[in-house]
Protein backbone atom coordinates (compact mmCIF):
# COMPACT_ATOMS: atom_id res chain seq x y z
CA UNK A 1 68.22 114.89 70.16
CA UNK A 2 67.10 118.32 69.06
CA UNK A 3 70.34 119.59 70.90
CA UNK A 4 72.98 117.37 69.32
CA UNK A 5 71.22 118.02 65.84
CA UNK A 6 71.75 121.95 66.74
CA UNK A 7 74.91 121.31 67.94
CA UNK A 8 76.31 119.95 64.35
CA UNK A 9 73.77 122.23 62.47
CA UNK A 10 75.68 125.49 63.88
CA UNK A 11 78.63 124.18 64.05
CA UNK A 12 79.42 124.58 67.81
CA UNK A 13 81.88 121.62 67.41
CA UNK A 14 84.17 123.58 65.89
CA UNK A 15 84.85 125.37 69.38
CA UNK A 16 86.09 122.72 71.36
CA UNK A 17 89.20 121.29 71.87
CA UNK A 18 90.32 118.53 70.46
CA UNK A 19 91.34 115.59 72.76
CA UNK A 20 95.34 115.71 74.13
CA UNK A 21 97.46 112.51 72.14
CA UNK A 22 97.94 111.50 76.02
CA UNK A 23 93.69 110.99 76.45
CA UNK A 24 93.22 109.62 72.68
CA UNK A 25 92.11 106.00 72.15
CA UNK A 26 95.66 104.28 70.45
CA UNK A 27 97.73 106.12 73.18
CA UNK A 28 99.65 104.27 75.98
CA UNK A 29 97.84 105.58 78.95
CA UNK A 30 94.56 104.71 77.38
CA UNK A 31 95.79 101.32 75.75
CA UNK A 32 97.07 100.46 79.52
CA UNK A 33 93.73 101.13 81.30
CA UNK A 34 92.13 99.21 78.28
CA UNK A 35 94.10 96.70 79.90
CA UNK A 36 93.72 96.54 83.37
CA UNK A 37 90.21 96.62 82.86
CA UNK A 38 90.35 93.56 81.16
CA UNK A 39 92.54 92.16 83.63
CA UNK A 40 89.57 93.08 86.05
CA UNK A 41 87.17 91.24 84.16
CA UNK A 42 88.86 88.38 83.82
CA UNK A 43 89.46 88.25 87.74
CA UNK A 44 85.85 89.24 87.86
CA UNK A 45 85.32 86.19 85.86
CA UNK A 46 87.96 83.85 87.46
CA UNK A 47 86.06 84.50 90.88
CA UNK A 48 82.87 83.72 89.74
CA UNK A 49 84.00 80.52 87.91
CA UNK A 50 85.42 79.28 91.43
CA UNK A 51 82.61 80.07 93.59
CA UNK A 52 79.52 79.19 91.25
CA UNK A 53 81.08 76.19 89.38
CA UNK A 54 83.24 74.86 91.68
CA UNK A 55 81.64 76.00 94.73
CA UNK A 56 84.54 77.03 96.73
CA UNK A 57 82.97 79.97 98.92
CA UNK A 58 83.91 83.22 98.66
CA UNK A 59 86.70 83.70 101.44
CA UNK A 60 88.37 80.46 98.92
CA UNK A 61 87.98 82.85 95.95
CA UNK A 62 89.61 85.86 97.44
CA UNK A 63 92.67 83.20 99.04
CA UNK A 64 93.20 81.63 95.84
CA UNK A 65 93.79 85.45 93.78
CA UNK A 66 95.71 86.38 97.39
CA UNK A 67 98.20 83.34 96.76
CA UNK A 68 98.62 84.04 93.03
CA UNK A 69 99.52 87.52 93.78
CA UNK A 70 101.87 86.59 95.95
CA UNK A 71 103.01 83.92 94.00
CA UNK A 72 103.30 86.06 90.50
CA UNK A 73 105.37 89.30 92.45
CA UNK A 74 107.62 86.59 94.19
CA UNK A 75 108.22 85.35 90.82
CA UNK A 76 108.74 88.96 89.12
CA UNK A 77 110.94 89.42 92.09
CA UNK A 78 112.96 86.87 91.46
CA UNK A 79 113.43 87.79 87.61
CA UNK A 80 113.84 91.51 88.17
CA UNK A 81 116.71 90.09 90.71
CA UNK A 82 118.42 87.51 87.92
CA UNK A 83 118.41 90.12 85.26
CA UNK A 84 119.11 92.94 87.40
CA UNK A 85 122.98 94.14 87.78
CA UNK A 86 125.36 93.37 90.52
């Protein structure tokens, strides 16, 4: 405490760097890790939902998010390949 308090008391802030547009908290990189944490916890979520509420075991879990993987980049696949150019 008595180090931040000296810190903003002599001004030492004044000396460092401000944080690159690329690292600060509205830009894209950092709005896109924002979201694939989310995306993590709501997998984290999803897999405890199906093994403590529905009681599918573990191995069940990790099938189930294998086969929607599969299932969502055969899907983006198949869009990328409609849309794309011949």
């Amino acid at each position: 405490k008595a180090a931040f308090i000296n810190f903003i008391s002599d001004e030492e802030w004044k000396s460092i760097e401000p944080v690159s547009s690329w690292f600060g908290p509205s830009s894209f990189l950092m709005s896109s890790m924002s979201a694939l944490f989310k995306l993590s916890m709501w997998i984290r979520h999803g897999h405890g939902y199906l093994t403590e509420n529905l009681g599918i075991p573990v191995w069940g879990s990790y099938a189930v998010f294998g086969f929607a993987t599969l299932f969502l980049g055969m899907v983006l696949g198949l869009v990328s390949e409609a849309l794309g150019t011949d």
